[in-house]
C-alpha atoms as a PDB file:
ATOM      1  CA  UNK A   1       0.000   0.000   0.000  1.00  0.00           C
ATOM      2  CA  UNK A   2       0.937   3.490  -0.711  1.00  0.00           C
ATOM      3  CA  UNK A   3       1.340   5.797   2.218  1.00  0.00           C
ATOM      4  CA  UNK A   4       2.879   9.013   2.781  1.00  0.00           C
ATOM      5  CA  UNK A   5       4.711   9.636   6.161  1.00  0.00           C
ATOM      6  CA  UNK A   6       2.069  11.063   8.510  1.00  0.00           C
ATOM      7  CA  UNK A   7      -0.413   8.670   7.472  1.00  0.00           C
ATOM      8  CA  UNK A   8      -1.998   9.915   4.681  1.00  0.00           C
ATOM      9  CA  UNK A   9      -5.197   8.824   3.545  1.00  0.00           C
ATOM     10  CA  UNK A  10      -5.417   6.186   0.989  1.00  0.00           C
ATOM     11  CA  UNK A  11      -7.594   5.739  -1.809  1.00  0.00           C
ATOM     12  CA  UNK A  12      -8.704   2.684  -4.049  1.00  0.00           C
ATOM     13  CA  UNK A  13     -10.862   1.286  -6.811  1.00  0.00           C
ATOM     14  CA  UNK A  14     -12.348  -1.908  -6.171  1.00  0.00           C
ATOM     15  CA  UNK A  15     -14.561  -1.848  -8.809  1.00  0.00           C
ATOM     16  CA  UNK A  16     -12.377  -2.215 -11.675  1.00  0.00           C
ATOM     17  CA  UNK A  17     -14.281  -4.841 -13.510  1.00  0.00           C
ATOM     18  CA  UNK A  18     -17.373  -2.328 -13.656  1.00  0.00           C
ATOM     19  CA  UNK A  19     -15.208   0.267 -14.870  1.00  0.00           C
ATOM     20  CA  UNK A  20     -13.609   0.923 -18.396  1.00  0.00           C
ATOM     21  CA  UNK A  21     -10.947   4.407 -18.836  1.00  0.00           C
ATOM     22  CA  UNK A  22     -10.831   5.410 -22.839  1.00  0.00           C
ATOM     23  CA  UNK A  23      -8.832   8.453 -23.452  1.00  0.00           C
ATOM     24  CA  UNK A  24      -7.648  11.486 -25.445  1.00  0.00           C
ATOM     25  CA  UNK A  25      -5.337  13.635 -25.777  1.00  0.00           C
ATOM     26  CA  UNK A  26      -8.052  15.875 -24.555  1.00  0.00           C
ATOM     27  CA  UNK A  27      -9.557  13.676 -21.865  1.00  0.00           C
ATOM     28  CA  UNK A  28     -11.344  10.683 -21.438  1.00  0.00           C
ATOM     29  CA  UNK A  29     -15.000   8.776 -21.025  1.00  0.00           C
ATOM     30  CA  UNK A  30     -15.435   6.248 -17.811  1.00  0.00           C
ATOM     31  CA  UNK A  31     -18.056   3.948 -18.472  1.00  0.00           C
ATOM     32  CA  UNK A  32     -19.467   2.317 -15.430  1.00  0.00           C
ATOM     33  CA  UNK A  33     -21.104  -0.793 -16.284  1.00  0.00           C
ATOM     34  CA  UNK A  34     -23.247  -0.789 -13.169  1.00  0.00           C
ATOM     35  CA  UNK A  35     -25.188   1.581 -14.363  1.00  0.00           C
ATOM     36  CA  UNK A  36     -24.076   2.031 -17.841  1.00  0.00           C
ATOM     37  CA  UNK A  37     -23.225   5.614 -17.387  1.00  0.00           C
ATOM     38  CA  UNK A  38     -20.192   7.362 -18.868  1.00  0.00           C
ATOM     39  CA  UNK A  39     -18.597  10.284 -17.386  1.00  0.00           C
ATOM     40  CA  UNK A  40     -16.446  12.681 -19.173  1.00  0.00           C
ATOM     41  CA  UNK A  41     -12.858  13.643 -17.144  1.00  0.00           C
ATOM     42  CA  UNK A  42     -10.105  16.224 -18.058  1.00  0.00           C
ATOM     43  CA  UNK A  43      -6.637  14.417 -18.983  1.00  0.00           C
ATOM     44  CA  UNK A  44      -5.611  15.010 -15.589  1.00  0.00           C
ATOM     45  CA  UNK A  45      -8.435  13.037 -13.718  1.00  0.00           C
ATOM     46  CA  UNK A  46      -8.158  10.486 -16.645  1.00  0.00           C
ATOM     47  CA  UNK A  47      -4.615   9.815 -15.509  1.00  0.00           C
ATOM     48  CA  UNK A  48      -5.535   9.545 -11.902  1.00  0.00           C
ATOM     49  CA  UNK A  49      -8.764   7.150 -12.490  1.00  0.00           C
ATOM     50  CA  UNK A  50      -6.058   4.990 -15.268  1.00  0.00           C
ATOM     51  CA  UNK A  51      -4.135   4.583 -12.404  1.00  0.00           C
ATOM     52  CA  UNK A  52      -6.230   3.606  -9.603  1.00  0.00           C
ATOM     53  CA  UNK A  53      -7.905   0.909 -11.871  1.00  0.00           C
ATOM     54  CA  UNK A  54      -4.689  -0.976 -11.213  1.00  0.00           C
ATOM     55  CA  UNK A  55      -6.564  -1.814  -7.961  1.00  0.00           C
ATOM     56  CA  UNK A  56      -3.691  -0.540  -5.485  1.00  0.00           C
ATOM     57  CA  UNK A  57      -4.180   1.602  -2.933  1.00  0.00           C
ATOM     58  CA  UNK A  58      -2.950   4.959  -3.429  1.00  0.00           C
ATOM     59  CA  UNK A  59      -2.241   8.399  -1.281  1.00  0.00           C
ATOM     60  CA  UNK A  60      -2.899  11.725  -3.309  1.00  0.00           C
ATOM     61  CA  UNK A  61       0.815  12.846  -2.560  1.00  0.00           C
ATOM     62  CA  UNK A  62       1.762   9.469  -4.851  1.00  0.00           C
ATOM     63  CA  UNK A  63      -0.610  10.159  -7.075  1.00  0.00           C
ATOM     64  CA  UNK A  64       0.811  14.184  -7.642  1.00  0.00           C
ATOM     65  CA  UNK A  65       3.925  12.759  -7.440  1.00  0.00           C
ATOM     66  CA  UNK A  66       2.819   9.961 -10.527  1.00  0.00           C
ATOM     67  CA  UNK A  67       1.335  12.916 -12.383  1.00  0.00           C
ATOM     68  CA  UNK A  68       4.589  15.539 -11.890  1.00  0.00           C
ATOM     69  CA  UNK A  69       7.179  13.065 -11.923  1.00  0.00           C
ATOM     70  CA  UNK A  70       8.660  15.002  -9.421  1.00  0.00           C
ATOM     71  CA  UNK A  71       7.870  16.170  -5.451  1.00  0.00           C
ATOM     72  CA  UNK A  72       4.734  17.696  -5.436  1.00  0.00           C
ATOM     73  CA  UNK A  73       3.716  21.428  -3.707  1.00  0.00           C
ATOM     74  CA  UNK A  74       1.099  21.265  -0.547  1.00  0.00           C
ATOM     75  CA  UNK A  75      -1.445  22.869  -3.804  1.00  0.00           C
ATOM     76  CA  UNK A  76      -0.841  19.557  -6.055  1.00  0.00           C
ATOM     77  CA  UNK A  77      -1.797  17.335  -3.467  1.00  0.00           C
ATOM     78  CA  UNK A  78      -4.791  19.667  -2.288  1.00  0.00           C
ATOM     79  CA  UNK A  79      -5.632  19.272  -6.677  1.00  0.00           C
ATOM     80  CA  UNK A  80      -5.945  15.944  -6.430  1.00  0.00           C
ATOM     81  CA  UNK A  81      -7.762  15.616  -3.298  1.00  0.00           C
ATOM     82  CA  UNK A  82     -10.451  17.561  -5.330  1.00  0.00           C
ATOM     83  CA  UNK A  83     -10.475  15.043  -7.941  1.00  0.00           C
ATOM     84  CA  UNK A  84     -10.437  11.857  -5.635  1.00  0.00           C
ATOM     85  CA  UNK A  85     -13.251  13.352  -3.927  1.00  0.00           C
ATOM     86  CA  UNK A  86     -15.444  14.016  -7.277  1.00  0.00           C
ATOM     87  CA  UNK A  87     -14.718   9.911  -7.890  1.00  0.00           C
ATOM     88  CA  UNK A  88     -15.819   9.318  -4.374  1.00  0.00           C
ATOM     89  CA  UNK A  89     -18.472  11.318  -5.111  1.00  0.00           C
ATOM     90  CA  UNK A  90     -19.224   9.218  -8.472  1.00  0.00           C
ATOM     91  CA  UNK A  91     -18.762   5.637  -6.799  1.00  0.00           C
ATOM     92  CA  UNK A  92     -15.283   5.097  -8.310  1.00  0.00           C
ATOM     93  CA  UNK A  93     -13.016   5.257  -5.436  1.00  0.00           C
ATOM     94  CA  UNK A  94     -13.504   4.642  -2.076  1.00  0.00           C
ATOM     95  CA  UNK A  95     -10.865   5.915   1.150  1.00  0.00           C
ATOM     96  CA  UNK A  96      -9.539   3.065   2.866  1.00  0.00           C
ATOM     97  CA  UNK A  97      -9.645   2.522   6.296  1.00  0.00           C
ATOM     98  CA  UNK A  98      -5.984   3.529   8.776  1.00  0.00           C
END
């Protein structure tokens, strides 16, 4: 599991048979096959959701750090706490338990 010093929370995606990531160049589409509903994410988010569907649990200081390839600032992280709480908010992602 993926955790920051300080015990940051974790995030992951156990629904990754239900889900399906196609992307762009300018995005991407999630179709949820629960529900059959597709959602439409910036290129950003559709990196972040590509890489949760791995199934691993993930901190949003890895996840900046994925997406920068390089330390991220206190306002990355904060930028993807925003978008793991929009796919918490959609049913994609779910925080994990200390």
């Amino acid at each position: 599991m993926t955790l920051a010093p300080g015990g940051s929370l974790a995030w992951v995606c156990r629904r990754t048979q239900a889900l399906l990531l196609r992307r762009w160049p300018e995005g991407g589409v999630i179709y949820d096959a629960a529900d059959g509903s597709l959602s439409a994410v910036s290129p950003v988010a559709a990196e972040l959701i590509e890489r949760l569907l791995d199934g691993q649990p993930m901190d949003a200081e890895a996840l900046a750090r994925h997406l920068l390839q390089a330390t991220p600032e206190p306002e990355d992280i904060d930028g993807v706490n925003q978008h793991l709480a929009q796919f918490e908010h959609m049913g994609f992602i779910e925080r994990m338990s200390p």
